[in-house]
Protein backbone atom coordinates (compact mmCIF):
# COMPACT_ATOMS: atom_id res chain seq x y z
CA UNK A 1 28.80 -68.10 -13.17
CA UNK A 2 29.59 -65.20 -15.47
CA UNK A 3 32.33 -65.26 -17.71
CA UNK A 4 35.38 -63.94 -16.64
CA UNK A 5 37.02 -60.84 -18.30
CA UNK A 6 40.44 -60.99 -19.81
CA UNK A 7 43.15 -59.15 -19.05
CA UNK A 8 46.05 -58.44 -21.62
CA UNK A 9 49.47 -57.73 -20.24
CA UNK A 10 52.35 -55.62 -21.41
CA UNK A 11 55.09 -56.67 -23.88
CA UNK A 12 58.70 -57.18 -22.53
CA UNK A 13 61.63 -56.00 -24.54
CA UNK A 14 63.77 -58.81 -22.66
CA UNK A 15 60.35 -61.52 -22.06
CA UNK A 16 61.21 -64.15 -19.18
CA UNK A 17 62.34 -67.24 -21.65
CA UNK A 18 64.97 -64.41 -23.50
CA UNK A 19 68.66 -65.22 -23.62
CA UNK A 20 70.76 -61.81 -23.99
CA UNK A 21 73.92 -61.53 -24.72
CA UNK A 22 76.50 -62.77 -22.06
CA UNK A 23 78.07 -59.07 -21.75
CA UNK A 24 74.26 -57.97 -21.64
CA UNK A 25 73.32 -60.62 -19.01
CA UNK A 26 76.58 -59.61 -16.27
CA UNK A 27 75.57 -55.94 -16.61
CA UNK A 28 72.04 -56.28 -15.84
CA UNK A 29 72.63 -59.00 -13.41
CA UNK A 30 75.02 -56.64 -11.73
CA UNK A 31 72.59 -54.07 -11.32
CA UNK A 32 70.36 -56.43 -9.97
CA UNK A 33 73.22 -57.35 -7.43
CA UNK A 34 73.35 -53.40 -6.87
CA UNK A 35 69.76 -52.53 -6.34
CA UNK A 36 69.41 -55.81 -3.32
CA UNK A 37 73.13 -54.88 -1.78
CA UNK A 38 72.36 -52.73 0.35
CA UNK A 39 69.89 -53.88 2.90
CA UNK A 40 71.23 -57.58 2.53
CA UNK A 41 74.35 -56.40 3.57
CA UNK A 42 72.67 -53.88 6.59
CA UNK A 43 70.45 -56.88 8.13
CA UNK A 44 73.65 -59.31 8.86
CA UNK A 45 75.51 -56.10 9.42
CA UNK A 46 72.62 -55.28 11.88
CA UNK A 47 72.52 -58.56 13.62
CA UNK A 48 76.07 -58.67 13.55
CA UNK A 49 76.51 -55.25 15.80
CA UNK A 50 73.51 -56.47 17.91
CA UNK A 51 76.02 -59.70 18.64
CA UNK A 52 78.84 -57.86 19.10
CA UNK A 53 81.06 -59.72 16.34
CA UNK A 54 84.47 -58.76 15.18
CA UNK A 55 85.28 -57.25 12.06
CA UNK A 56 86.56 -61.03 11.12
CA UNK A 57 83.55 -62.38 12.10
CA UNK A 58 81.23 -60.04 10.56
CA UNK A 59 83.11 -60.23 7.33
CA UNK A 60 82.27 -63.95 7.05
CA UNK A 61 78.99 -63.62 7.53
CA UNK A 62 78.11 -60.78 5.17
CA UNK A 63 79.91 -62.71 2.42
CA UNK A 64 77.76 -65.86 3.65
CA UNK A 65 74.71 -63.95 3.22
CA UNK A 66 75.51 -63.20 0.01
CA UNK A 67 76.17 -66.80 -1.59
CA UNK A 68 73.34 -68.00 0.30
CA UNK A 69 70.92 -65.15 -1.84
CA UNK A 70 72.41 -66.34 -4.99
CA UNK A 71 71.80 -70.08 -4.15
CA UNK A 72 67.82 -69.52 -3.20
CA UNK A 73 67.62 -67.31 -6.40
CA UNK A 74 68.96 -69.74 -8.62
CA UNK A 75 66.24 -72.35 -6.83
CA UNK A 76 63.63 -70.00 -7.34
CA UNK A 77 64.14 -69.14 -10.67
CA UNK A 78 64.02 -73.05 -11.70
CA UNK A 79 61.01 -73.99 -13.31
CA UNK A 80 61.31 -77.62 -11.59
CA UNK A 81 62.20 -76.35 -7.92
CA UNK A 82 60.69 -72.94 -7.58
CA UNK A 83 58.31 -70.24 -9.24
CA UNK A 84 60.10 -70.09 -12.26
CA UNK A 85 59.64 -66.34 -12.13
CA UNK A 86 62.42 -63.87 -12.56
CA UNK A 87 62.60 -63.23 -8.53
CA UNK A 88 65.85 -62.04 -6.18
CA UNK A 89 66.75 -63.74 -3.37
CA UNK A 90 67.45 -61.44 -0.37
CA UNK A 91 67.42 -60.45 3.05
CA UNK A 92 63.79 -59.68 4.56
CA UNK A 93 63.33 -56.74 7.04
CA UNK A 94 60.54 -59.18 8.21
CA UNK A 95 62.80 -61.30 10.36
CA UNK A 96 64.52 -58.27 12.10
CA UNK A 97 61.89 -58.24 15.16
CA UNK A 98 62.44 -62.03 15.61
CA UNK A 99 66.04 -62.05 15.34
CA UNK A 100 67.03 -59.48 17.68
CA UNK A 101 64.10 -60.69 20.30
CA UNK A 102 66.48 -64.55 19.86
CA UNK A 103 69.55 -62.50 20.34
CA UNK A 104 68.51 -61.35 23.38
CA UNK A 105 67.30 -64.32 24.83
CA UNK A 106 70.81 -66.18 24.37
CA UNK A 107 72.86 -63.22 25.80
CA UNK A 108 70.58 -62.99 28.63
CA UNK A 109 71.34 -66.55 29.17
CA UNK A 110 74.80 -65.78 28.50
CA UNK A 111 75.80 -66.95 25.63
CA UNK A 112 78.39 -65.18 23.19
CA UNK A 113 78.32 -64.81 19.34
CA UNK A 114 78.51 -68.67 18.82
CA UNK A 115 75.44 -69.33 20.32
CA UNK A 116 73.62 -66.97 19.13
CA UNK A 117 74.54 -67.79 15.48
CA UNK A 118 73.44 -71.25 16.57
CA UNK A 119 70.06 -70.05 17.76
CA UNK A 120 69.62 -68.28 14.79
CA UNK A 121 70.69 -70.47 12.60
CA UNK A 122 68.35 -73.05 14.00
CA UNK A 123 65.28 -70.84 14.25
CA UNK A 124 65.75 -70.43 10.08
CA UNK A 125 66.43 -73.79 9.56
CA UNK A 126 63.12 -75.10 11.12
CA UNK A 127 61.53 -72.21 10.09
CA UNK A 128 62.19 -73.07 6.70
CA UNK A 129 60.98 -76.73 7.04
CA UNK A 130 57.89 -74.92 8.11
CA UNK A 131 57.72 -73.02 4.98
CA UNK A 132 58.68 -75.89 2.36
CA UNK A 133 55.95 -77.73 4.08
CA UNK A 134 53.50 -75.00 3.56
CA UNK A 135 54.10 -74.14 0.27
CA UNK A 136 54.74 -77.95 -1.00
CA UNK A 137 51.10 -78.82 0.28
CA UNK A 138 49.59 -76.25 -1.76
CA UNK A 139 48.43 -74.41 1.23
CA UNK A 140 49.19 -71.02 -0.22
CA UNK A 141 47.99 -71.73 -3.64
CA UNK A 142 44.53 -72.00 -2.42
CA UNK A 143 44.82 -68.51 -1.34
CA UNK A 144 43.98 -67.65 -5.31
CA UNK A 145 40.58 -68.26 -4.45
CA UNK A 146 40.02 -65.98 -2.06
CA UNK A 147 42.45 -63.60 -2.94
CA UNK A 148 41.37 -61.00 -5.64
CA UNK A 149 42.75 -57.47 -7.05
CA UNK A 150 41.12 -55.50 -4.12
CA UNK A 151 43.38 -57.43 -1.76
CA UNK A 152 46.66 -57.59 -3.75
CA UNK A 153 46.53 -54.33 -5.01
CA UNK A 154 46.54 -52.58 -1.85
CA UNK A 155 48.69 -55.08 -0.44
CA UNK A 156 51.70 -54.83 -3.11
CA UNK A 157 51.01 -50.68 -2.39
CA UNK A 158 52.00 -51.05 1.19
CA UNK A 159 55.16 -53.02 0.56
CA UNK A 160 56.45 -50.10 -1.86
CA UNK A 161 54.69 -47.32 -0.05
CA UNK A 162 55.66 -48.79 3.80
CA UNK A 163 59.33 -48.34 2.65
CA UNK A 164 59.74 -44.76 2.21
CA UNK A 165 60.84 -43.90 5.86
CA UNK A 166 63.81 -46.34 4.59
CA UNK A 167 64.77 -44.62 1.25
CA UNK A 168 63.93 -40.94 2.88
CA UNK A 169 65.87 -42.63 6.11
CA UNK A 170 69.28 -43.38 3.34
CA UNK A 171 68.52 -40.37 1.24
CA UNK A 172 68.53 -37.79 4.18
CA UNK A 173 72.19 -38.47 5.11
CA UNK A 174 72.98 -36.52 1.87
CA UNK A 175 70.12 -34.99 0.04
CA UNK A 176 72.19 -33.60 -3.06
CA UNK A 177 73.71 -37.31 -3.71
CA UNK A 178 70.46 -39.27 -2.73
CA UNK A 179 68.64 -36.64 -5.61
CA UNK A 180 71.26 -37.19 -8.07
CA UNK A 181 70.94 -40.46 -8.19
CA UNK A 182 66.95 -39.83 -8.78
CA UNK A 183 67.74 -37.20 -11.57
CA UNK A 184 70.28 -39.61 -13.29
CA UNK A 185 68.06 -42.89 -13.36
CA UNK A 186 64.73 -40.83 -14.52
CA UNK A 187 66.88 -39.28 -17.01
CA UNK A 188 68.41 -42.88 -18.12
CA UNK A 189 65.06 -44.28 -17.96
CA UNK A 190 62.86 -41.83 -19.34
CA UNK A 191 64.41 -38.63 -21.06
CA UNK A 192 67.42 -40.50 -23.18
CA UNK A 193 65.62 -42.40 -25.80
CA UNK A 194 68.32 -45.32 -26.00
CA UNK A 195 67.55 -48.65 -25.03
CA UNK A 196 70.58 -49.74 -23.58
CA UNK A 197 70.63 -46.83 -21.45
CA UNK A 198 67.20 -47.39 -20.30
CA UNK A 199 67.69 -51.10 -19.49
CA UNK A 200 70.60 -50.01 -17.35
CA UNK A 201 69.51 -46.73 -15.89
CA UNK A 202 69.99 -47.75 -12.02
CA UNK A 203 73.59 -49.11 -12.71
CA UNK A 204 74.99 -46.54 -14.72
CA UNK A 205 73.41 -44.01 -12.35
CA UNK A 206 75.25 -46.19 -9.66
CA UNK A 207 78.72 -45.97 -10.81
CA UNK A 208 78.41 -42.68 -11.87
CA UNK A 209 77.56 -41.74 -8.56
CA UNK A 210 80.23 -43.87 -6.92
CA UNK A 211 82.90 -42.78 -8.50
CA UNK A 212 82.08 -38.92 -8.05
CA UNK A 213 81.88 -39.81 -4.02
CA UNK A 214 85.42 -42.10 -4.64
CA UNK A 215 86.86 -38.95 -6.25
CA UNK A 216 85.47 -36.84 -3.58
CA UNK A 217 86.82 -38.85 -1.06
CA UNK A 218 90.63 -39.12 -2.49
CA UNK A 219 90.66 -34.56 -3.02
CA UNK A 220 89.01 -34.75 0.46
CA UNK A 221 85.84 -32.97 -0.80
CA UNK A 222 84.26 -35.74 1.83
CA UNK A 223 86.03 -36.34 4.96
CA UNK A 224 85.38 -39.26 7.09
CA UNK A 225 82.39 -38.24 8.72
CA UNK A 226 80.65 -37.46 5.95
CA UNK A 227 78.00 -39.79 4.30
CA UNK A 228 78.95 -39.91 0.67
CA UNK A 229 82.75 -40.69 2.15
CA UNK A 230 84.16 -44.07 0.59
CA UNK A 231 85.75 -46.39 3.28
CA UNK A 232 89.51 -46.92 0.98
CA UNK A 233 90.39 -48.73 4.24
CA UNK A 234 88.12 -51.32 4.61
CA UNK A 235 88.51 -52.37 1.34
CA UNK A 236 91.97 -52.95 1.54
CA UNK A 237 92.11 -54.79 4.84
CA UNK A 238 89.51 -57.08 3.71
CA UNK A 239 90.63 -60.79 2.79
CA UNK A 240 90.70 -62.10 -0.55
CA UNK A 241 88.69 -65.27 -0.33
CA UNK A 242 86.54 -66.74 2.01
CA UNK A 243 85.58 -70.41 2.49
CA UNK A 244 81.68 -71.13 2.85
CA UNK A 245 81.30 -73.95 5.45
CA UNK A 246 78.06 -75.81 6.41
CA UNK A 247 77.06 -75.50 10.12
CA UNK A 248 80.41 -73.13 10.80
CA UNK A 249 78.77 -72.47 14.37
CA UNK A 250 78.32 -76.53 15.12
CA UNK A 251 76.53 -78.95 13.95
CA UNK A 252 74.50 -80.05 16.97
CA UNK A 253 74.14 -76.33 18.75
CA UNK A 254 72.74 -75.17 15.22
CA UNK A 255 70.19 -78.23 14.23
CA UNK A 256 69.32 -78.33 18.72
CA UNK A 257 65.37 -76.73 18.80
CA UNK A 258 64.86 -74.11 20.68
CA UNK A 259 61.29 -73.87 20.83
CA UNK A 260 61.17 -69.84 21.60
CA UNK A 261 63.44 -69.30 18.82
CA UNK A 262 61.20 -71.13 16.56
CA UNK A 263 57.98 -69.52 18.00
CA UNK A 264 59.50 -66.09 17.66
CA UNK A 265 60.46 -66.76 13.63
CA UNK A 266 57.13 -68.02 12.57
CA UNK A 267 55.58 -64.51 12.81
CA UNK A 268 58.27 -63.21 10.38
CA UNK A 269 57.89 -66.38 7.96
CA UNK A 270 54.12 -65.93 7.91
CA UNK A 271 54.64 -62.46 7.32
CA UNK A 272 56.94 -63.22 4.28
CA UNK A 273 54.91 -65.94 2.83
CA UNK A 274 52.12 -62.67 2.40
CA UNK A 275 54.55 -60.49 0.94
CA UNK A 276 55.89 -62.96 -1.35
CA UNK A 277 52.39 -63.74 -2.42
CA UNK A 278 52.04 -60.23 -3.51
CA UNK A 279 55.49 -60.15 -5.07
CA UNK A 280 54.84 -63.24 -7.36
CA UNK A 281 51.62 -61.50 -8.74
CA UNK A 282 53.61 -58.23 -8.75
CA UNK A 283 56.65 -59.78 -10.75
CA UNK A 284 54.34 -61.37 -12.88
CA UNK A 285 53.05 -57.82 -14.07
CA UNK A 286 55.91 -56.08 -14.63
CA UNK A 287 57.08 -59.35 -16.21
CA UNK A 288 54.50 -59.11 -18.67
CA UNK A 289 53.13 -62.89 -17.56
CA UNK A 290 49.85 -63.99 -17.35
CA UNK A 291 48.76 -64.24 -13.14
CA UNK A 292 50.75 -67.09 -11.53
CA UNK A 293 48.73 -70.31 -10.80
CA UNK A 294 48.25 -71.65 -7.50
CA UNK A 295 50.74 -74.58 -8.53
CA UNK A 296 53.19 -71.52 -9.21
CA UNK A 297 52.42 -69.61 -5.81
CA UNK A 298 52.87 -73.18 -3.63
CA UNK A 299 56.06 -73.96 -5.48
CA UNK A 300 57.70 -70.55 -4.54
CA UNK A 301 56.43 -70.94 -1.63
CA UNK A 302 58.39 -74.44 -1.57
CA UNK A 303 61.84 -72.88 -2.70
CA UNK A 304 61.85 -69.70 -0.70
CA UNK A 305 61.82 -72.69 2.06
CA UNK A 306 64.17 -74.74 0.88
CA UNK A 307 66.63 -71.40 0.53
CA UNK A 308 65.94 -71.01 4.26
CA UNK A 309 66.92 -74.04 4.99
CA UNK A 310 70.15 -73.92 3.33
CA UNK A 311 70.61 -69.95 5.00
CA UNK A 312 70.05 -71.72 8.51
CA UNK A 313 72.89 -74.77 7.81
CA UNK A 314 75.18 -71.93 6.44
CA UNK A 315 75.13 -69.51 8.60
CA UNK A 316 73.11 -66.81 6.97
CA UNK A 317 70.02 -65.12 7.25
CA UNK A 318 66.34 -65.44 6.19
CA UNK A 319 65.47 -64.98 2.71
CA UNK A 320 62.58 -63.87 0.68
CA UNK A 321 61.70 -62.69 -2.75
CA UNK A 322 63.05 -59.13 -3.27
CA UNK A 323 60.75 -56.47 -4.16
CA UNK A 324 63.20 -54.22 -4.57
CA UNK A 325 64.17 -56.06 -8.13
CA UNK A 326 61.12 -55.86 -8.95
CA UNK A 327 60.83 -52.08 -9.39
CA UNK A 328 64.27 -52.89 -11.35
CA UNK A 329 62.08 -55.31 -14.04
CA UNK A 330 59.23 -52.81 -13.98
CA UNK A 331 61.57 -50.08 -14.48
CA UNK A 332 64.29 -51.75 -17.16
CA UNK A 333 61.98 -53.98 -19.41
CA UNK A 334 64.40 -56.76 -18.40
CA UNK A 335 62.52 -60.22 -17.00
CA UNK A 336 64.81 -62.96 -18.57
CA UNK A 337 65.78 -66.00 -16.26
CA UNK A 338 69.44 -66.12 -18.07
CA UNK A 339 69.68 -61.98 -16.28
CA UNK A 340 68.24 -63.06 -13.16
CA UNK A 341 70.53 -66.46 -12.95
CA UNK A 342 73.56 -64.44 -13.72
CA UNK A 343 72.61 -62.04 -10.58
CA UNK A 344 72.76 -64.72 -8.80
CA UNK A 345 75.63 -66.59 -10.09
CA UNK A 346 77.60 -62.77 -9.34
CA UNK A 347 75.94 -63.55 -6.03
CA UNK A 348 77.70 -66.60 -4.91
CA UNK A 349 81.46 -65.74 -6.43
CA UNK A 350 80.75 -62.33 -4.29
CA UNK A 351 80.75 -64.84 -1.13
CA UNK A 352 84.11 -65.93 -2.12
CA UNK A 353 85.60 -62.80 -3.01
CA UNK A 354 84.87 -61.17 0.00
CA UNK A 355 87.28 -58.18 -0.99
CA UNK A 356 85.02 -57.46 -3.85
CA UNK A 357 82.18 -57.84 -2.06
CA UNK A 358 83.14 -54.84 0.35
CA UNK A 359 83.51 -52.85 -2.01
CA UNK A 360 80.34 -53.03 -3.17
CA UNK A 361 79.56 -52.47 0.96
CA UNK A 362 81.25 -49.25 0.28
CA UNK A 363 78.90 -47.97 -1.45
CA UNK A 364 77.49 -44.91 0.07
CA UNK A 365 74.52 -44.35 2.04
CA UNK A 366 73.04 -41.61 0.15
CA UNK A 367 73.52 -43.81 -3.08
CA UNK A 368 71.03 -46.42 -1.96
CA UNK A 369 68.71 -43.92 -0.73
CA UNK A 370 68.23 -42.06 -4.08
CA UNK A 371 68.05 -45.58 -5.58
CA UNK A 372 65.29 -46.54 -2.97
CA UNK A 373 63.16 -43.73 -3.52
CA UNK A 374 62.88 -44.42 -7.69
CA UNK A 375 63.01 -48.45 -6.72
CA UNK A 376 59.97 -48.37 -3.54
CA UNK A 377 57.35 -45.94 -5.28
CA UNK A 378 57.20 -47.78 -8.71
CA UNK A 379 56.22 -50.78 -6.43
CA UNK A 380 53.62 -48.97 -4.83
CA UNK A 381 52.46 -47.90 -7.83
CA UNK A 382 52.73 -51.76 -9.55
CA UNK A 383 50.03 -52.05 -6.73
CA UNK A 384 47.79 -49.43 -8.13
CA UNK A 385 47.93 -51.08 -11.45
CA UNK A 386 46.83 -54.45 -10.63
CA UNK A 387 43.88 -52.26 -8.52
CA UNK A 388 42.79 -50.87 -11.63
CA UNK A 389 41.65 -54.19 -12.94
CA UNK A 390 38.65 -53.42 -10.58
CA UNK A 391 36.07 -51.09 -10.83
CA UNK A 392 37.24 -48.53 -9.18
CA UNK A 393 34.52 -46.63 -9.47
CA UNK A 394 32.32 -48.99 -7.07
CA UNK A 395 31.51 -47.68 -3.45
CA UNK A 396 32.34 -51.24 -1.80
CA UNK A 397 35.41 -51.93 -3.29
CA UNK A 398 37.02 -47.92 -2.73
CA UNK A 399 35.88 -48.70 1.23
CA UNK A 400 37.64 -51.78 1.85
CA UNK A 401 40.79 -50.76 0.18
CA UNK A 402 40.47 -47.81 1.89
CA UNK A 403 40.23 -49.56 5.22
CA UNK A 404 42.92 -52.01 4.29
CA UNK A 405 45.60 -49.08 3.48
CA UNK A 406 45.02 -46.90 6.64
CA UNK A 407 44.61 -49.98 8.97
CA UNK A 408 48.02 -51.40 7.34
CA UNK A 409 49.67 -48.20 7.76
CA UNK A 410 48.57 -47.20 10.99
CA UNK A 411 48.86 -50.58 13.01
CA UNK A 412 52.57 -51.22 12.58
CA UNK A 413 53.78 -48.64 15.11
CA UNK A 414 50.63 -48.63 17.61
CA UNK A 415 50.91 -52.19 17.90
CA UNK A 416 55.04 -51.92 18.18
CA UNK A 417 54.36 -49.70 21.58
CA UNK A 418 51.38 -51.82 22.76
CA UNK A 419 51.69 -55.48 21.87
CA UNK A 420 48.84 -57.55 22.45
CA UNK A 421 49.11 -59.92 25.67
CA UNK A 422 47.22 -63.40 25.23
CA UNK A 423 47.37 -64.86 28.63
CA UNK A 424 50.91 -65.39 28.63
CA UNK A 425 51.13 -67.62 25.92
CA UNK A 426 54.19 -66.73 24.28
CA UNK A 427 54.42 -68.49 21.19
CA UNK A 428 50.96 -67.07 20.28
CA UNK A 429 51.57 -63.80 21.13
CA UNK A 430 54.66 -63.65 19.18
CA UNK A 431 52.80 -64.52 16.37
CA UNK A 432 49.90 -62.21 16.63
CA UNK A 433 51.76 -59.24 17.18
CA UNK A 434 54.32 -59.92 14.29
CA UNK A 435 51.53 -60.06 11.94
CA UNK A 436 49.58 -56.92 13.46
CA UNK A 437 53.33 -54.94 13.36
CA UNK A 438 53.47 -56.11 9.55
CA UNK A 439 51.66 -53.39 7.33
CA UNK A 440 51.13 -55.71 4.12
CA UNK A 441 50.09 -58.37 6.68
CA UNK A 442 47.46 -56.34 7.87
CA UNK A 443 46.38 -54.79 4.82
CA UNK A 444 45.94 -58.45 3.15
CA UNK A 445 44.17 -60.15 5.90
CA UNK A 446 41.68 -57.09 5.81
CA UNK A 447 41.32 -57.68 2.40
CA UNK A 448 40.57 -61.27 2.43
CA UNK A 449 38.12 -60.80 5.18
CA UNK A 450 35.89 -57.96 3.88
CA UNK A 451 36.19 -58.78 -0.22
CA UNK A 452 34.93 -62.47 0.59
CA UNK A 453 32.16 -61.51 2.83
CA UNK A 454 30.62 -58.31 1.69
CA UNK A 455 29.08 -59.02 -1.78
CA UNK A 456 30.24 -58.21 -5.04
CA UNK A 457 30.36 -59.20 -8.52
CA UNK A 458 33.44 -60.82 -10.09
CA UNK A 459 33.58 -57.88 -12.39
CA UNK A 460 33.24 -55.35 -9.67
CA UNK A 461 36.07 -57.59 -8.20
CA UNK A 462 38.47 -57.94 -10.76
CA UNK A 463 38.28 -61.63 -11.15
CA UNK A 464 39.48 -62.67 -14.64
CA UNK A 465 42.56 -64.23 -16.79
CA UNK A 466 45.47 -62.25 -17.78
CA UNK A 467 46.83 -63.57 -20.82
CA UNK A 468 50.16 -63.00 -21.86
CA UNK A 469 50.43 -60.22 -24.71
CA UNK A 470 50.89 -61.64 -28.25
């Protein structure tokens, strides 16, 4: 076999194994906490509309969501349980489908808020069993075999580049914010030639931005109605502390399988376990770390489980590892563990102080969108990197990448309108068509399939080591 090429990576100003500063590590694990808030807080917020919850209710479990994100973080970030790469915790958009198909099912069977929780809570729970077990068996770690830079690249370009109807989405309620926000973090990031002002470019363009719309608000620049207004009330109605409480819902309702709920959720956790497979190789880049190992994949693999597991007895939702953040590493130079483990620790007191934590729900629309749009496209774009590594300028390789970006673009919403049918056998179809409605699930079984059977050098390929830089 030939010898394999090595790849060098970048040097980190703030490498994985640094310690900063405490003040340094809150700061940058708050913008962290900034960058994931907002669509952790709209999926329970979401699911919580869908089940018709009270304000009461839906307080509780937003602030459970949170401390749940901050516990899987803190597992994944352990060199013992999980990756041991600097990855979020958060909410996955990949569970959405499932989750509101389970809803359904219970109120059609009429069943009110508790039940459903219990459904749901159950479907992650077992879920997540099914996700420790793949990941502890090394199941996805032989996936590094198969799986080269023609089928990650692509496949980390459609998680970035599959997002922008969300950022334009929460950037077109208020186009002068949302662009604000993108003028202030590229000028933080790029045009101020200050360190500390680059490493926390998205959270100073954040408050900046937040209190302009809080001032607007209180000279009534923005009225109610309009999408940079700051909801004073909420905040102040909102109760101090909340109480986290295993199986809040019931014990036995919550751990009872329901074997449609559990069909319905493996879709999404297949889905993830894709994405997050791209995200560890992606983190690992903009970390400046050699490729992870297969033992590295299977035991992230493990943790995101076990963090499901715990979201299910809880009362939260399904996590994943957060690409969002990852554009935040890329973008900041800052990979340390002690930054990451401080996000999360900010995490879990945020599902205790559940006044604090709303008004970080506050925070604007438009905000997050302008945020979104700098955050998504630097992922895309982490994708075309780790493409580069092959040749690029070879015929086969430009054709299946090509295939595996329009295919993983263009399925998602043909095969939302016309799901497949397979004979009436649910469970099947309901995984099927969550992996054909996935765009990076697409694009990465396309990959796999074509790259391993149409021929090709491991140069032409992009099979080699990255070392870490010296």
């Amino acid at each position: 076999m030939a010898e394999e090429a090595k790849f060098k990576t970048k040097v980190m100003p703030w490498p994985v194994d640094s310690a900063p500063g405490w003040g340094f590590s809150v700061l940058a694990g708050f913008q962290h906490v900034f960058t994931l808030f907002g669509a952790t807080t709209l999926v329970p917020i979401l699911y919580g509309n869908t089940m018709g919850m009270s304000p009461l209710e839906l307080g509780i479990f937003i602030a459970t969501v949170y401390m749940v994100m901050g516990i899987a973080t803190l597992i994944q970030c352990d060199t013992r349980l999980g990756s041991g790469l600097p990855l979020v915790q958060g909410s996955s958009f990949s569970f959405i489908p499932a989750v509101t198909a389970i809803i359904g099912s219970v109120k059609e069977a009429g069943g009110g808020v508790k039940e459903m929780m219990q459904a749901i809570g159950g479907a992650i729970f077992y879920g997540g069993i099914f996700e420790f077990v793949v990941g502890f068996a090394g199941l996805v770690g032989q996936l590094k075999k198969i799986v080269t830079p023609v089928v990650i690249g692509p496949t980390i370009m459609l998680i970035g580049f599959s997002l922008a109807g969300t950022a334009v989405s929460n950037a077109s309620t208020s186009w002068p914010i949302a662009l604000a926000v993108v003028a202030l973090i590229f000028i933080f990031s790029l045009i101020v030639k200050k360190s500390v002002l680059n490493s926390f470019s998205v959270f100073i363009s954040f408050v900046i931005m937040y209190l302009f719309c809080l001032l607007g608000t209180l000279v009534g620049w923005f009225p109610e109605e309009h999408a940079a207004y700051v909801n004073l009330q909420a905040i102040a109605e909102a109760p101090w502390i909340v109480w986290p409480r295993p199986f809040r819902y019931g014990f036995a309702g919550t751990l009872k399988f329901n074997t449609f709920a559990f069909t319905a959720i493996i879709a999404a956790y297949i889905s993830s376990i894709i994405e997050s497979f791209g995200d560890y190789h992606s983190i690992s880049y903009a970390s400046g770390l050699p490729d992870p190992s297969p033992k590295t994949i299977s035991k992230g693999i493990a943790a995101e489980g076990i963090g499901c597991i715990i979201s299910g007895m809880l009362g939260g939702v399904g996590s994943t590892s957060y690409t969002e953040n990852i554009g935040v590493v890329a973008l900041t130079g800052i990979a340390s563990r002690r930054v990451i483990r401080t996000g999360a620790v900010i995490l879990i007191i945020m599902g205790f102080l559940w006044k604090f934590g709303t008004i970080i729900g506050t925070m604007p629309t438009p905000i997050i969108g302008g945020a979104y749009i700098s955050l998504f496209g630097l992922i895309g774009a982490l994708g075309i990197q780790i493409l580069s590594r092959a040749d690029l300028t070879s015929t086969r390789n430009l054709m299946i990448v090509a295939f595996c970006f329009l295919m993983g673009l263009g399925c998602g919403p043909y095969f939302a309108a016309n799901p497949v049918h397979i004979g009436g056998i649910s469970w099947l179809e309901g995984i099927v068509n969550g992996i054909l409605r996935t765009s990076m699930a697409v694009g990465a079984f396309s990959g796999m399939l074509l790259d391993n059977i149409i021929p090709g050098t491991l140069e032409e390929r992009g099979v080699g080591i990255r070392e870490s830089a010296k």
